[in-house]
Protein backbone atom coordinates (compact mmCIF):
# COMPACT_ATOMS: atom_id res chain seq x y z
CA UNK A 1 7.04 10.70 -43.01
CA UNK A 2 6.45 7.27 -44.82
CA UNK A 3 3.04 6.45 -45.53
CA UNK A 4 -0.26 7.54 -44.25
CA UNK A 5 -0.90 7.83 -40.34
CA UNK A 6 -4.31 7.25 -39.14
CA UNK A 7 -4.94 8.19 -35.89
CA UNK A 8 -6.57 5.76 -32.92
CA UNK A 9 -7.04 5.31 -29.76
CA UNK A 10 -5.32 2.66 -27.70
CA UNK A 11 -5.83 1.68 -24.05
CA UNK A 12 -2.67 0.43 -22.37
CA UNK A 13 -1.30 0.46 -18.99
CA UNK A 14 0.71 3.61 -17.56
CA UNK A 15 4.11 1.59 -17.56
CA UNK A 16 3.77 0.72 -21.17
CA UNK A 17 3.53 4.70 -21.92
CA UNK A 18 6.83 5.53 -19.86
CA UNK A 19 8.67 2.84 -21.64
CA UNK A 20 7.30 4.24 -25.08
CA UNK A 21 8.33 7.51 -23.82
CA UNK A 22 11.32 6.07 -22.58
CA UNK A 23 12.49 4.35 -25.75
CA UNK A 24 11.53 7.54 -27.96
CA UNK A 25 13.89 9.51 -25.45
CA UNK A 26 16.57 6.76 -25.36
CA UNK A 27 16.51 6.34 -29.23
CA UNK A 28 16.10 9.67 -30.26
CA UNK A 29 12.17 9.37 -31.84
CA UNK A 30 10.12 12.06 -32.16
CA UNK A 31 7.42 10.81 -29.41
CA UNK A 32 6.33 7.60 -28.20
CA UNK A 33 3.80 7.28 -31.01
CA UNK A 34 7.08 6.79 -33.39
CA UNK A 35 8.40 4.30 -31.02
CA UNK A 36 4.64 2.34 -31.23
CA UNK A 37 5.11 2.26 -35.48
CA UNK A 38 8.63 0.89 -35.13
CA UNK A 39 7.41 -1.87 -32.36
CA UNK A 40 4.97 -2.74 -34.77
CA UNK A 41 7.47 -2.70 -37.91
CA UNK A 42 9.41 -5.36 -35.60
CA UNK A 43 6.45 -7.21 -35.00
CA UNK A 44 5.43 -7.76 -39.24
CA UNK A 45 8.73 -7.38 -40.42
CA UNK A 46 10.93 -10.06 -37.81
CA UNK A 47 8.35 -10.89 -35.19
CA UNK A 48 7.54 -14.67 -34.56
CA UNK A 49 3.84 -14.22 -34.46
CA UNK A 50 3.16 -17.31 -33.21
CA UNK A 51 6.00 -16.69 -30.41
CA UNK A 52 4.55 -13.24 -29.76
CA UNK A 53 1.26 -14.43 -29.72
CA UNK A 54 0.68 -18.11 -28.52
CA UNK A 55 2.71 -17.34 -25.26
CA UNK A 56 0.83 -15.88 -22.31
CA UNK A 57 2.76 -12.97 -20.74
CA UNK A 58 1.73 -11.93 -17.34
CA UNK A 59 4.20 -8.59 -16.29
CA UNK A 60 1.65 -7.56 -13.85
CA UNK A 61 -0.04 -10.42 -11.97
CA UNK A 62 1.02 -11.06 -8.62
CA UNK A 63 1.59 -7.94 -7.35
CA UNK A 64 4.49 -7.13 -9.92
CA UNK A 65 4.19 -3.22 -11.49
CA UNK A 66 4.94 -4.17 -15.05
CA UNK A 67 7.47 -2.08 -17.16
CA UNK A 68 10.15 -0.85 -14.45
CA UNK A 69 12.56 1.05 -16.79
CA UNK A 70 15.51 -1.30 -15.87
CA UNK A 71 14.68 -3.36 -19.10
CA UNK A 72 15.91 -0.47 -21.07
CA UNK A 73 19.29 -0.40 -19.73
């Protein structure tokens, strides 16, 4: 367990849980928490912040359902 944990509460949509729970599953993590920290590892270590950021992402407008587990594949 590398450095301290703080626990928090985060509101996010039911499709981003299944694909935490999905990639914690696929990857072998201990729960989708773990899969949250190494998401956000990505994001300071090798994440284009202004790529991540700047860019509007819209998975859900329109009628689309988000996160449909066929990314992971």
């Amino acid at each position: 367990m590398a450095g301290v944990k703080q626990a928090v509460t985060f509101q996010v949509q039911d499709d981003a849980v299944k694909m935490l729970k999905a990639a914690a599953e696929k990857y072998s993590l201990e729960d989708e928490s773990k899969a949250l920290r190494v998401i956000l590892d990505y994001v300071i270590e090798d994440g284009d912040w202004d790529e991540i950021f700047d860019q509007i992402r819209c998975i859900r407008c329109g009628g689309r359902p988000g996160w449909s587990g066929d990314e992971a594949s």
